[in-house]
PDB file of N, CA and C in Angstrom:
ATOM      1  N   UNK A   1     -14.604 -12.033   0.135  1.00  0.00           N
ATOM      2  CA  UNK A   1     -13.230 -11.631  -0.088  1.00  0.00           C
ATOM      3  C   UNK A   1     -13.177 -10.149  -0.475  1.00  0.00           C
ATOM      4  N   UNK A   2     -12.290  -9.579  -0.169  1.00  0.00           N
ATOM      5  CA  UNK A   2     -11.895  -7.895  -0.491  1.00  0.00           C
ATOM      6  C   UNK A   2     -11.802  -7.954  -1.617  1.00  0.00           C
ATOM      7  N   UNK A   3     -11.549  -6.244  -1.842  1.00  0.00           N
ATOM      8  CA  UNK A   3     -11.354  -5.493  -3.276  1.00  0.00           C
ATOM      9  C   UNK A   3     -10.356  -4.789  -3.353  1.00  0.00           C
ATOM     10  N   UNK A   4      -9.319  -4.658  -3.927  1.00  0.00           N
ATOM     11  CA  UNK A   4      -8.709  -3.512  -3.809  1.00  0.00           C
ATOM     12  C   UNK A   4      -8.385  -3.231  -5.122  1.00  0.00           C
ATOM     13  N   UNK A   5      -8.312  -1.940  -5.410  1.00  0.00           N
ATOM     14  CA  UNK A   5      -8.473  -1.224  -6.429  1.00  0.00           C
ATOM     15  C   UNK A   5      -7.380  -0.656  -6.385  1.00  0.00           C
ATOM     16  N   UNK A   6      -6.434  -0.447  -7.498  1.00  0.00           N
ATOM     17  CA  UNK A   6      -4.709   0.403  -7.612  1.00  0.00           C
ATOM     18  C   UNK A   6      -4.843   1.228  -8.639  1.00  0.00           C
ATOM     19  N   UNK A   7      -4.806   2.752  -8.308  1.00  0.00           N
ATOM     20  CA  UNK A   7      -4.728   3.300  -9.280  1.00  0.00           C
ATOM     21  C   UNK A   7      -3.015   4.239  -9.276  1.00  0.00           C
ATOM     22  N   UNK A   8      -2.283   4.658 -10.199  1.00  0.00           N
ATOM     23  CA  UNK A   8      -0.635   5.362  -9.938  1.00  0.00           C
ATOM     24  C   UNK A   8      -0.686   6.478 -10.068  1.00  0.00           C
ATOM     25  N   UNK A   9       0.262   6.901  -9.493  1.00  0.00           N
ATOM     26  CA  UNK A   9       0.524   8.572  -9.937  1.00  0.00           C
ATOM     27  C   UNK A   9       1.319   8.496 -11.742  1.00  0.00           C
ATOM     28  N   UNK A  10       2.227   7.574 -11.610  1.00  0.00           N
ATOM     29  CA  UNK A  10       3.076   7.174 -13.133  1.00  0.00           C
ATOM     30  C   UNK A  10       1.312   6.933 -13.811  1.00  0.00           C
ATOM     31  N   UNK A  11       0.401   8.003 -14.527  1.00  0.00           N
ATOM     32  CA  UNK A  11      -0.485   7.928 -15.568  1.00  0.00           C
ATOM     33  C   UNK A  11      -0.086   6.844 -16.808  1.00  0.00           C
ATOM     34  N   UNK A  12       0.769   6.551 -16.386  1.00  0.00           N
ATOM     35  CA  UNK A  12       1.141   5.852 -18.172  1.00  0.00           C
ATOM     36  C   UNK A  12       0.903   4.275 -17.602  1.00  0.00           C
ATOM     37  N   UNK A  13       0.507   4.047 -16.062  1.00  0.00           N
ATOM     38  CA  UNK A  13       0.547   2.708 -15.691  1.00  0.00           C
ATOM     39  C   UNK A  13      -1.246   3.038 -15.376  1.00  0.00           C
ATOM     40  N   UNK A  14      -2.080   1.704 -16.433  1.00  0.00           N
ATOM     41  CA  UNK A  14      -2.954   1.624 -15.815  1.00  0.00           C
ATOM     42  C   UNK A  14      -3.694   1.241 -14.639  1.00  0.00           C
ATOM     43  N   UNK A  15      -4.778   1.447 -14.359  1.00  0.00           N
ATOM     44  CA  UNK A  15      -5.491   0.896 -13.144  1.00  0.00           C
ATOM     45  C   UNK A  15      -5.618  -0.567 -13.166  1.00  0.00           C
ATOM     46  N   UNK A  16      -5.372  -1.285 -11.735  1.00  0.00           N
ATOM     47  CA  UNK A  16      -5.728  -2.539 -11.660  1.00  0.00           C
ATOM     48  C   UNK A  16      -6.759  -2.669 -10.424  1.00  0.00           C
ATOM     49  N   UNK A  17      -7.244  -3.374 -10.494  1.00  0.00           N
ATOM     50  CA  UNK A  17      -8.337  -4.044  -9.670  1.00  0.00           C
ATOM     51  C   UNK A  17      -8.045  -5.656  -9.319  1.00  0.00           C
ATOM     52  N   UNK A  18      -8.292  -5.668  -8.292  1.00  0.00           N
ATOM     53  CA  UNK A  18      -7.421  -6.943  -7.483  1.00  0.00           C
ATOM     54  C   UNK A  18      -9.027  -7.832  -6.804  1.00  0.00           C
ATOM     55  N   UNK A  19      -9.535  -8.734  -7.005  1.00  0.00           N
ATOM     56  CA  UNK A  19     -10.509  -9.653  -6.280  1.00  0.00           C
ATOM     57  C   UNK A  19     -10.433 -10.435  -5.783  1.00  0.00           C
ATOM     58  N   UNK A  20     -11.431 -10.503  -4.675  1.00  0.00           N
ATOM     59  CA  UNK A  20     -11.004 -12.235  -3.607  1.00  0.00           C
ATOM     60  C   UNK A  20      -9.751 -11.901  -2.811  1.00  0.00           C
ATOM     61  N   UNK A  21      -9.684 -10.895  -2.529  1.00  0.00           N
ATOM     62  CA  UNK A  21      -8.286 -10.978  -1.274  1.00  0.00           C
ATOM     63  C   UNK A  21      -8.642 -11.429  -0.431  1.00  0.00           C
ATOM     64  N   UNK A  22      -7.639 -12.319  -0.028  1.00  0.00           N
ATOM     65  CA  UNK A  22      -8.783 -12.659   2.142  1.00  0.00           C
ATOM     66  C   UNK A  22      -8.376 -11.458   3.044  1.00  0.00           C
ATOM     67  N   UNK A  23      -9.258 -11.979   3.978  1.00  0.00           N
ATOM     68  CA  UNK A  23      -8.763 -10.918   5.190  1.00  0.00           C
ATOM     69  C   UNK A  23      -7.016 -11.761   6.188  1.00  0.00           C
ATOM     70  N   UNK A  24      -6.723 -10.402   5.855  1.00  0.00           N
ATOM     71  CA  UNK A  24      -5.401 -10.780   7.246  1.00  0.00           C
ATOM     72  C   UNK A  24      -4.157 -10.123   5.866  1.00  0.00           C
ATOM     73  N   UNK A  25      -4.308  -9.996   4.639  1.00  0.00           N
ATOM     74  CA  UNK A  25      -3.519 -10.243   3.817  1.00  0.00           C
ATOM     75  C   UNK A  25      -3.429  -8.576   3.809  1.00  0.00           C
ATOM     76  N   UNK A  26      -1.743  -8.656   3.950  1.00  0.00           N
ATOM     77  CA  UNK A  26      -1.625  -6.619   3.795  1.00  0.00           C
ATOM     78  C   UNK A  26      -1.671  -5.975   1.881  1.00  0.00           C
ATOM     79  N   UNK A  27      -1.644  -4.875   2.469  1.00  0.00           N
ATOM     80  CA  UNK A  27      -1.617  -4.238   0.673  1.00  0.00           C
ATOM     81  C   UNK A  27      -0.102  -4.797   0.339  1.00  0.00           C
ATOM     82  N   UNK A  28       0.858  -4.369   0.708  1.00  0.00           N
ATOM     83  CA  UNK A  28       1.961  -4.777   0.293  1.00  0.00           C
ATOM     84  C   UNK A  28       2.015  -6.307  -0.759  1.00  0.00           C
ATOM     85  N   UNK A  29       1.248  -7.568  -0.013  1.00  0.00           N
ATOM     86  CA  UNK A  29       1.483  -8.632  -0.076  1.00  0.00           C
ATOM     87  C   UNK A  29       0.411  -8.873  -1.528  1.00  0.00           C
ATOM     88  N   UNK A  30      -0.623  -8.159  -1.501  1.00  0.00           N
ATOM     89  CA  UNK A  30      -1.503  -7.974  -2.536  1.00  0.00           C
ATOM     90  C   UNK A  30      -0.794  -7.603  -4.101  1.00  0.00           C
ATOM     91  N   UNK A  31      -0.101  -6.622  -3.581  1.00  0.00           N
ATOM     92  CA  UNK A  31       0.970  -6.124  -4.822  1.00  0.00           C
ATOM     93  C   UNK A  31       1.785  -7.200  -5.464  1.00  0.00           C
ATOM     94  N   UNK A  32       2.532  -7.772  -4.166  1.00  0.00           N
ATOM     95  CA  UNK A  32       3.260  -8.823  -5.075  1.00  0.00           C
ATOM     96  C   UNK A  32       2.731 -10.281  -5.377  1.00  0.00           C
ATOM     97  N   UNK A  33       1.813 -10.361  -5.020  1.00  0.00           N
ATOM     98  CA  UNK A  33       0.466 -11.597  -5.441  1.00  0.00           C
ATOM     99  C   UNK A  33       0.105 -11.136  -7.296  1.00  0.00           C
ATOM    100  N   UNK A  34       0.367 -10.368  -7.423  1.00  0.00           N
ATOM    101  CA  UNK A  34      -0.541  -9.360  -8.387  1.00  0.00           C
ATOM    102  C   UNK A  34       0.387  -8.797  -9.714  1.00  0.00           C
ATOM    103  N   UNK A  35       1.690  -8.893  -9.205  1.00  0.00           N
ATOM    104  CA  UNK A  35       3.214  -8.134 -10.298  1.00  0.00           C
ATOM    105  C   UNK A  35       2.323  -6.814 -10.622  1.00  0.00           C
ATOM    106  N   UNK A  36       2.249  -6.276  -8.971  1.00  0.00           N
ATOM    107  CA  UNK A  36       1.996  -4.490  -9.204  1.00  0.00           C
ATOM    108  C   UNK A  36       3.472  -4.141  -8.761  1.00  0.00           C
ATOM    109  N   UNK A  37       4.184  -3.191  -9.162  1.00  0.00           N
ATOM    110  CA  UNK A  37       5.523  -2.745  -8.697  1.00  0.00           C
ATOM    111  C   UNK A  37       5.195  -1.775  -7.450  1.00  0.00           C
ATOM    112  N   UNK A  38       5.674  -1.899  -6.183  1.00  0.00           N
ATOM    113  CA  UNK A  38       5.612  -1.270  -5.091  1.00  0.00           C
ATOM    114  C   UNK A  38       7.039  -2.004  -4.446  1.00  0.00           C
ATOM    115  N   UNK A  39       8.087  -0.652  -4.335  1.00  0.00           N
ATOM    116  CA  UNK A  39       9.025  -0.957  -3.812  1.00  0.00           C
ATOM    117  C   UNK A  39       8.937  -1.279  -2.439  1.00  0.00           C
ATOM    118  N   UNK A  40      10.224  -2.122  -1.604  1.00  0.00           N
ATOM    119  CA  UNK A  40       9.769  -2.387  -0.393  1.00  0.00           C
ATOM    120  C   UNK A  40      10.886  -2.699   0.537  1.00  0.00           C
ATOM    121  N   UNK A  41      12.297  -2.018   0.719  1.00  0.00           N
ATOM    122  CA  UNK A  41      13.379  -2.305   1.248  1.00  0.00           C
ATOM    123  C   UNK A  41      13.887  -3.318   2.150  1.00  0.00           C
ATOM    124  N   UNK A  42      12.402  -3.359   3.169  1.00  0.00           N
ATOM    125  CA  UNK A  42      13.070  -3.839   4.351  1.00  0.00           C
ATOM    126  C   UNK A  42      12.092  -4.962   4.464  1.00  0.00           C
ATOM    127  N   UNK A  43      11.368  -5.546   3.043  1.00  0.00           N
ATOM    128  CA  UNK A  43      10.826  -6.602   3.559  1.00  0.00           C
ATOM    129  C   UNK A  43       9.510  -7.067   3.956  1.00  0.00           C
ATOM    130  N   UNK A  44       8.927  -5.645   4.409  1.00  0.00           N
ATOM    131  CA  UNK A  44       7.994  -5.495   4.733  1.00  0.00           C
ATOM    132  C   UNK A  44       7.423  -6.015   6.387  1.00  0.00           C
ATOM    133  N   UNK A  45       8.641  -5.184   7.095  1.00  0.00           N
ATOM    134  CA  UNK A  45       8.557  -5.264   8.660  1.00  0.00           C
ATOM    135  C   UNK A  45       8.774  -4.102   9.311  1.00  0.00           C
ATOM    136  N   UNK A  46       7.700  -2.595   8.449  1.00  0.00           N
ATOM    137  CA  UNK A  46       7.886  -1.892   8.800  1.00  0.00           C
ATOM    138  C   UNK A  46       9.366  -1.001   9.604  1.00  0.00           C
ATOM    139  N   UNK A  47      10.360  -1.117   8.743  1.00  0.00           N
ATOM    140  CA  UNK A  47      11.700  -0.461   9.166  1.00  0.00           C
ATOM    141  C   UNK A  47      12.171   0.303   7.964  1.00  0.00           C
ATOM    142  N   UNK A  48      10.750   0.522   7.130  1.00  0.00           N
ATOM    143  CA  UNK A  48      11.399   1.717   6.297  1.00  0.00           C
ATOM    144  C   UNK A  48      10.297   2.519   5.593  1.00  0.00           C
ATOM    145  N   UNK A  49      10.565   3.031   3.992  1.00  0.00           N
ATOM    146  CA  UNK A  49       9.171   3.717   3.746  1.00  0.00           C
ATOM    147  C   UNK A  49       8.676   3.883   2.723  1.00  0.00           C
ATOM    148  N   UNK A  50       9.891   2.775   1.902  1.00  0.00           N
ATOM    149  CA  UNK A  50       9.403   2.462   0.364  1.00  0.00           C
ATOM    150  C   UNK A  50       8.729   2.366   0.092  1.00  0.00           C
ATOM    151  N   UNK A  51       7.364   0.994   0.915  1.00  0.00           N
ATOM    152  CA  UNK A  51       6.417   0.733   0.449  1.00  0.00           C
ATOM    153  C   UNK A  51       4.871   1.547   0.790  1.00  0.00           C
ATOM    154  N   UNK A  52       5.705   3.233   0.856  1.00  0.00           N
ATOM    155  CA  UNK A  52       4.221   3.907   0.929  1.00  0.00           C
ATOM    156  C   UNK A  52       3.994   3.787  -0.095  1.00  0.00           C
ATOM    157  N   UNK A  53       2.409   4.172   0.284  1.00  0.00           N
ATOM    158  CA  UNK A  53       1.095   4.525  -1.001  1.00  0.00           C
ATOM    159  C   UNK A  53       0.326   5.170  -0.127  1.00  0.00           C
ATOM    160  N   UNK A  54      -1.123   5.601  -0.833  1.00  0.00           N
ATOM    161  CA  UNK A  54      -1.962   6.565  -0.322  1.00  0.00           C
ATOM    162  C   UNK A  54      -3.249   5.915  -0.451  1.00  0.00           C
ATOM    163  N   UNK A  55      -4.287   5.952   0.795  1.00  0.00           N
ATOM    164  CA  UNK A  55      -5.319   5.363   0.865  1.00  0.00           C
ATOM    165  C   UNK A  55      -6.712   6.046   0.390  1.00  0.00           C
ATOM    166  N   UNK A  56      -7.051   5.890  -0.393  1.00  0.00           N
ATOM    167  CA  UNK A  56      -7.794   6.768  -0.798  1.00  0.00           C
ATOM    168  C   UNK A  56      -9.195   6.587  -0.392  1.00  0.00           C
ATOM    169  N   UNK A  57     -10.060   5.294   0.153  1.00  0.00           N
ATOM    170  CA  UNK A  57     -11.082   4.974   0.034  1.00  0.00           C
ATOM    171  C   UNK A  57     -10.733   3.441   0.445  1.00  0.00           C
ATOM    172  N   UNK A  58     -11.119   3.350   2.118  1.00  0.00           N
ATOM    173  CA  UNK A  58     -11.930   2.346   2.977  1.00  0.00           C
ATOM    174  C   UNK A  58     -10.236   2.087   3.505  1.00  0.00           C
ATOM    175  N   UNK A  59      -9.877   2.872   4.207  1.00  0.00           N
ATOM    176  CA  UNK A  59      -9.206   3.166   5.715  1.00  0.00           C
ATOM    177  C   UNK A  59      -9.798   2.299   7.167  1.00  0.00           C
ATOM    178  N   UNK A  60     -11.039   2.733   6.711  1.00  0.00           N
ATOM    179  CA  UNK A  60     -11.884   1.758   7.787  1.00  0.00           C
ATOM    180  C   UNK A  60     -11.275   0.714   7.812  1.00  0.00           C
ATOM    181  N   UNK A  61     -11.114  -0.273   6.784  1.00  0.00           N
ATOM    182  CA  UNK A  61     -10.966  -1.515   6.758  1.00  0.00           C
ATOM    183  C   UNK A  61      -9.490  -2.049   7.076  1.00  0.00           C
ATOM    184  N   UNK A  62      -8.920  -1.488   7.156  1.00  0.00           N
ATOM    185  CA  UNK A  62      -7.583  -1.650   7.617  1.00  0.00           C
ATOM    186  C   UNK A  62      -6.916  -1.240   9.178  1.00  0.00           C
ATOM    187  N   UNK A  63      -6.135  -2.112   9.545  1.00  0.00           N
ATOM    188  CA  UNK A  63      -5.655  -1.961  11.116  1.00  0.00           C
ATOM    189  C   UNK A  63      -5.269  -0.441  11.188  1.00  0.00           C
ATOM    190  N   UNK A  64      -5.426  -0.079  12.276  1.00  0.00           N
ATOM    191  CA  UNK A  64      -5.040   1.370  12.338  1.00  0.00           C
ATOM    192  C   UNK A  64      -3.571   1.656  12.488  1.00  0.00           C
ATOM    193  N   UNK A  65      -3.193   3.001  11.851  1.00  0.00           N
ATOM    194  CA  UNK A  65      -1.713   3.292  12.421  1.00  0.00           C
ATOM    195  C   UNK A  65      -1.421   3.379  13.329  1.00  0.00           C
ATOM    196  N   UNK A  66      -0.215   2.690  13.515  1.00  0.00           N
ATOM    197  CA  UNK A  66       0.571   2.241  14.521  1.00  0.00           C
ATOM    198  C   UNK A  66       1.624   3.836  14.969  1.00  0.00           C
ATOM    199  N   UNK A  67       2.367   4.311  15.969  1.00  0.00           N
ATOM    200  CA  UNK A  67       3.383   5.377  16.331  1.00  0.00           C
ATOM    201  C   UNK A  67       4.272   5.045  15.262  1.00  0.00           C
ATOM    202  N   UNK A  68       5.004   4.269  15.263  1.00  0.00           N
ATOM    203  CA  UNK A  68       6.449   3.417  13.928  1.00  0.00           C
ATOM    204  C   UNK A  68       6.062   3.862  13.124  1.00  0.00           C
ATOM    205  N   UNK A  69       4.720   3.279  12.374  1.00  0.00           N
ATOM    206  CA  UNK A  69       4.177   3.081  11.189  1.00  0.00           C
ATOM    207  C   UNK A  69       4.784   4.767  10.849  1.00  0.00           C
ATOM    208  N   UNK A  70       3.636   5.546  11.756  1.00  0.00           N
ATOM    209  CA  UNK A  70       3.868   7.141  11.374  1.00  0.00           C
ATOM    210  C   UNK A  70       5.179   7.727  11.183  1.00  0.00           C
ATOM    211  N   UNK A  71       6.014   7.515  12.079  1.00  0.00           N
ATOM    212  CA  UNK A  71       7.424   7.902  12.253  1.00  0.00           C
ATOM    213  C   UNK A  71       8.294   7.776  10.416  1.00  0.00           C
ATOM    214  N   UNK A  72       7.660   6.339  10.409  1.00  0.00           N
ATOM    215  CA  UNK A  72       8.450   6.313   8.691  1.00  0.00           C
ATOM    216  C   UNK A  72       7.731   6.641   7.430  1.00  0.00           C
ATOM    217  N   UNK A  73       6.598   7.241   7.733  1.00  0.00           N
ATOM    218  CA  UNK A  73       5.847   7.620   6.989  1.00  0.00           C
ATOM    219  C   UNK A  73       6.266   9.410   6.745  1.00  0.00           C
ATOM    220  N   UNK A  74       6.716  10.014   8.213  1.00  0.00           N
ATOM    221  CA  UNK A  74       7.155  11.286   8.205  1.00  0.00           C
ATOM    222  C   UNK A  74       8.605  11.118   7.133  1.00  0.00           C
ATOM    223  N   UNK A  75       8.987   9.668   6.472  1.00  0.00           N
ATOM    224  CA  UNK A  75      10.581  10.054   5.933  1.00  0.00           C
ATOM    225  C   UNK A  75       9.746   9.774   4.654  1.00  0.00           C
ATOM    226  N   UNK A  76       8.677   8.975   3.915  1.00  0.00           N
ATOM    227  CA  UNK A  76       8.775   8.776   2.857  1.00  0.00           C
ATOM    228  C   UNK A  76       8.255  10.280   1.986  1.00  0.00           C
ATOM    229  N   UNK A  77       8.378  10.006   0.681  1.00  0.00           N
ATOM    230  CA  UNK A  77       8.341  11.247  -0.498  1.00  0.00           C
ATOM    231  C   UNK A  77       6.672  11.740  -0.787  1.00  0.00           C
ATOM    232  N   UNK A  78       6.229  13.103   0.035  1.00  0.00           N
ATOM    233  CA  UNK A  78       5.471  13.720  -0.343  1.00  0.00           C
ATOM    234  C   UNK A  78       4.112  13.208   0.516  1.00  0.00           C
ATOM    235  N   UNK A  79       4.533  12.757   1.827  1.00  0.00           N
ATOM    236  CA  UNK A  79       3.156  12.069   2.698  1.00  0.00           C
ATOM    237  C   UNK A  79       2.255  12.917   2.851  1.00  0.00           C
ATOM    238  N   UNK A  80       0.775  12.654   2.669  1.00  0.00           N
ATOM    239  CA  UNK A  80       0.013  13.185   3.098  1.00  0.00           C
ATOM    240  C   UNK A  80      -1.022  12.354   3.721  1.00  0.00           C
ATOM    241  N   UNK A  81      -2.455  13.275   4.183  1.00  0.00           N
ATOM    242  CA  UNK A  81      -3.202  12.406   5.151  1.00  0.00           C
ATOM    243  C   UNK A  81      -3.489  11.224   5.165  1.00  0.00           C
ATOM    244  N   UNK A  82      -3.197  10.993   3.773  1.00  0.00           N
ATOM    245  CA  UNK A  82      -3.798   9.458   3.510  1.00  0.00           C
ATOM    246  C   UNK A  82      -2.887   8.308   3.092  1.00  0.00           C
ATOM    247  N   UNK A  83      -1.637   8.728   3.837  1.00  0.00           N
ATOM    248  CA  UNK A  83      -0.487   8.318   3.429  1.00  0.00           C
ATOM    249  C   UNK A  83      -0.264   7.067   4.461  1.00  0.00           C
ATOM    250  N   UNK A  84      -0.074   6.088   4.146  1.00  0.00           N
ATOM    251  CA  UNK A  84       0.117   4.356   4.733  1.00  0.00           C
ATOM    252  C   UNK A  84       1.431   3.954   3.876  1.00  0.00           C
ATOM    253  N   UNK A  85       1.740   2.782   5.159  1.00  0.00           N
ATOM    254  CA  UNK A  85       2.470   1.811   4.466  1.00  0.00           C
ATOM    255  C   UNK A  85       1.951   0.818   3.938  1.00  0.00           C
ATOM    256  N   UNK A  86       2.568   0.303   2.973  1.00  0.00           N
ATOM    257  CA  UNK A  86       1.622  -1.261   2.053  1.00  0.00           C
ATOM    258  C   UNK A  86       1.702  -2.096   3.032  1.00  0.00           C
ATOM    259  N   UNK A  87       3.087  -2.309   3.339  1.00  0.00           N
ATOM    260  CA  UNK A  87       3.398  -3.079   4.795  1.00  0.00           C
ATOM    261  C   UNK A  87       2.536  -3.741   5.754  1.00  0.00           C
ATOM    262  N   UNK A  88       1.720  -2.417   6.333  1.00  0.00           N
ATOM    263  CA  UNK A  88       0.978  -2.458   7.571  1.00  0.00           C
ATOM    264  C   UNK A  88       0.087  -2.347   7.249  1.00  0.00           C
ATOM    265  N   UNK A  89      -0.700  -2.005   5.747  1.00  0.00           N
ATOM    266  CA  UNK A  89      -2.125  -1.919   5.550  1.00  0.00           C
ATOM    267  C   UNK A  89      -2.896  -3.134   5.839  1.00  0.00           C
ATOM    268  N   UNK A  90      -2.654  -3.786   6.992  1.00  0.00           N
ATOM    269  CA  UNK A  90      -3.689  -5.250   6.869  1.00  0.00           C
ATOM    270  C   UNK A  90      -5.065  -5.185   7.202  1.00  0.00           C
ATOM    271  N   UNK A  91      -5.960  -6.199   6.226  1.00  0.00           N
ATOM    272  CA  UNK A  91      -7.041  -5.833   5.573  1.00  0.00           C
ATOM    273  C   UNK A  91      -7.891  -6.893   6.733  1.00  0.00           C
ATOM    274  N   UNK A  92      -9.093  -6.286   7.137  1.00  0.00           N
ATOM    275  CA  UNK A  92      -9.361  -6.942   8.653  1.00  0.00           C
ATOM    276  C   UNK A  92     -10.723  -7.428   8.350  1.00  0.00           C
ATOM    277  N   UNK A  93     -11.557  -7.150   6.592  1.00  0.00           N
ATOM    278  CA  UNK A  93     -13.062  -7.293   6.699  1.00  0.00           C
ATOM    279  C   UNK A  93     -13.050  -8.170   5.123  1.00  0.00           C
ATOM    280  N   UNK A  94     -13.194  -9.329   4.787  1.00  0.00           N
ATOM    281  CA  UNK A  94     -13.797  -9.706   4.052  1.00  0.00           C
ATOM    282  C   UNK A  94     -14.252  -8.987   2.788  1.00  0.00           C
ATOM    283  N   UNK A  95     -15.344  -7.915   3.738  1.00  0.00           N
ATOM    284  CA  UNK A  95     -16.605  -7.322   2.332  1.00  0.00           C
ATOM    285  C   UNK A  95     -15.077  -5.999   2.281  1.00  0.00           C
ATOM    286  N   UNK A  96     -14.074  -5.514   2.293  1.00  0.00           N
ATOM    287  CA  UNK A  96     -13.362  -4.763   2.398  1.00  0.00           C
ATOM    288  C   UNK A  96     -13.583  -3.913   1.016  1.00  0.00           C
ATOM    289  N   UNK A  97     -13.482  -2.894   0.587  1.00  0.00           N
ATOM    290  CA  UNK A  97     -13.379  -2.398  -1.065  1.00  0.00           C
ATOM    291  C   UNK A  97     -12.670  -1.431  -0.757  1.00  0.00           C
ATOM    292  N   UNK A  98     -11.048  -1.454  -1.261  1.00  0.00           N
ATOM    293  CA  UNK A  98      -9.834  -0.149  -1.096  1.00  0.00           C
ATOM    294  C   UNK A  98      -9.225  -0.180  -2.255  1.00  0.00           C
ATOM    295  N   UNK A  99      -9.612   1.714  -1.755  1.00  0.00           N
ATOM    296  CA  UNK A  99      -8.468   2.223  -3.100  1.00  0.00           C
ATOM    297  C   UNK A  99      -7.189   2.446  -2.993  1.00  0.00           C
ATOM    298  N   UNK A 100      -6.379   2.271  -3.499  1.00  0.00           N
ATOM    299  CA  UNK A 100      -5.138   2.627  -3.050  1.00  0.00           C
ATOM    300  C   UNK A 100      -4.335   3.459  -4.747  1.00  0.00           C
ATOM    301  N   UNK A 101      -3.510   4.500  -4.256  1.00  0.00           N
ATOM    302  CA  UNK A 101      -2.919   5.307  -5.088  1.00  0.00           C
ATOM    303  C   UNK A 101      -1.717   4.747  -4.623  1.00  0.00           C
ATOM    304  N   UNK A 102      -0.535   4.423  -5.992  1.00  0.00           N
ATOM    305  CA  UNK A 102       0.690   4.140  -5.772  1.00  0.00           C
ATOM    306  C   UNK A 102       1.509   5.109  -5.929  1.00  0.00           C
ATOM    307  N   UNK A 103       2.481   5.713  -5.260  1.00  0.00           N
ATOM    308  CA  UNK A 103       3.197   6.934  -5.405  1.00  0.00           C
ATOM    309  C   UNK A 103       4.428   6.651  -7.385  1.00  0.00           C
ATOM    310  N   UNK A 104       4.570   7.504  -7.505  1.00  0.00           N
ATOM    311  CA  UNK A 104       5.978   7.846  -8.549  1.00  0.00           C
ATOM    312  C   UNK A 104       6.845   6.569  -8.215  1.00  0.00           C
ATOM    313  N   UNK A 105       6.972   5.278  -8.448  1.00  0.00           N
ATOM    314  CA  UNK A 105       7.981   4.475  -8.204  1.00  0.00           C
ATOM    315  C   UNK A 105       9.749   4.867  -8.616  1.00  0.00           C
ATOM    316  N   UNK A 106       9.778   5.815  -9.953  1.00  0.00           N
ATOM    317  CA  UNK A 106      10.928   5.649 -10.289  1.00  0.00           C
ATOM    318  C   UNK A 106      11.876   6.899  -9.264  1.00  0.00           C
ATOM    319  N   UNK A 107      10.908   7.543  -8.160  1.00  0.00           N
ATOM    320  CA  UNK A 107      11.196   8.539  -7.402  1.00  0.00           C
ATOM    321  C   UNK A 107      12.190   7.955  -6.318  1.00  0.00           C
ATOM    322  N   UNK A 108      11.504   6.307  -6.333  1.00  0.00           N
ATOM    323  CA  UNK A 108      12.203   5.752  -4.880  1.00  0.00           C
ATOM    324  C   UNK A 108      12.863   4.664  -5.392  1.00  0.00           C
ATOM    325  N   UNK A 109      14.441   4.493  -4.221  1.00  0.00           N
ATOM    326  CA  UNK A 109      15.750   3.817  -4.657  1.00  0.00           C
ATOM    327  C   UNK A 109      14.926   2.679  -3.417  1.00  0.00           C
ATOM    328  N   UNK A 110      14.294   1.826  -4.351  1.00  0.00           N
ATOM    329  CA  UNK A 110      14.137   0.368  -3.542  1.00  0.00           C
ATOM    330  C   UNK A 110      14.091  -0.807  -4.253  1.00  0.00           C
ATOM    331  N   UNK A 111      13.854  -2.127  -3.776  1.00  0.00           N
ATOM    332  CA  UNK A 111      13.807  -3.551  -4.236  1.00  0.00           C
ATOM    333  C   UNK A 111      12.555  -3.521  -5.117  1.00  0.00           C
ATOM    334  N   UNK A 112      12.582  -4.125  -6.039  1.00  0.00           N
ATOM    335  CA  UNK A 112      11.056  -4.328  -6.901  1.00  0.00           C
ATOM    336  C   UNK A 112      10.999  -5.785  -6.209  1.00  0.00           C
ATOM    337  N   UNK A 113       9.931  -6.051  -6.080  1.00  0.00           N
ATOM    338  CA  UNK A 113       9.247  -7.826  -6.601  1.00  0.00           C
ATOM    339  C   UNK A 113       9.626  -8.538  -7.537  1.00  0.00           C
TER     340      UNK A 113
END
């Protein structure tokens, strides 16, 4: 089973570490398995861009970006290279170990979990 590791930009929220994820299961879905706050408007069917975050470590392990994916990634707050949706991060390896950085939540007007 995977790893994924959450660390925030909000410093005042500590790090969590997440074990035994299966494969097929996206970051998004991990979050709310977990009561990590990652906003998520639309559901999580890629039609928006709340639920970015930033991949910091084992990209590999996740389906690659999609054209869409990118397109709403160009609208969310402050994207950079390593910038994903939770959405679409689906996790494709078992031995998987990802880091993921959660952006400023109180930056973005979305749904909590």
């Amino acid at each position: 089973m995977a790893t994924v590791k959450f660390t925030f930009e909000d410093t005042k929220i500590q790090p969590v570490t997440v074990e035994n994820v299966p494969e097929g299961y996206s970051v998004l879905e991990v979050t709310e398995d977990n009561d990590i706050h990652l906003n998520h408007n639309c559901g999580g069917v890629c039609a928006c861009s709340t639920c970015h975050v930033y991949i910091e470590v084992g990209e590999e392990f996740l389906e690659e970006i999609s054209d869409k994916e990118e397109d709403f990634i160009d609208r969310a707050i402050n994207p950079r290279v390593e910038s994903r949706l939770g959405c679409q991060c689906i996790i494709l390896d078992d031995a998987a170990v990802i880091e993921v950085q959660i952006p400023d939540q109180s930056r973005i007007i979305g749904h909590e979990h």
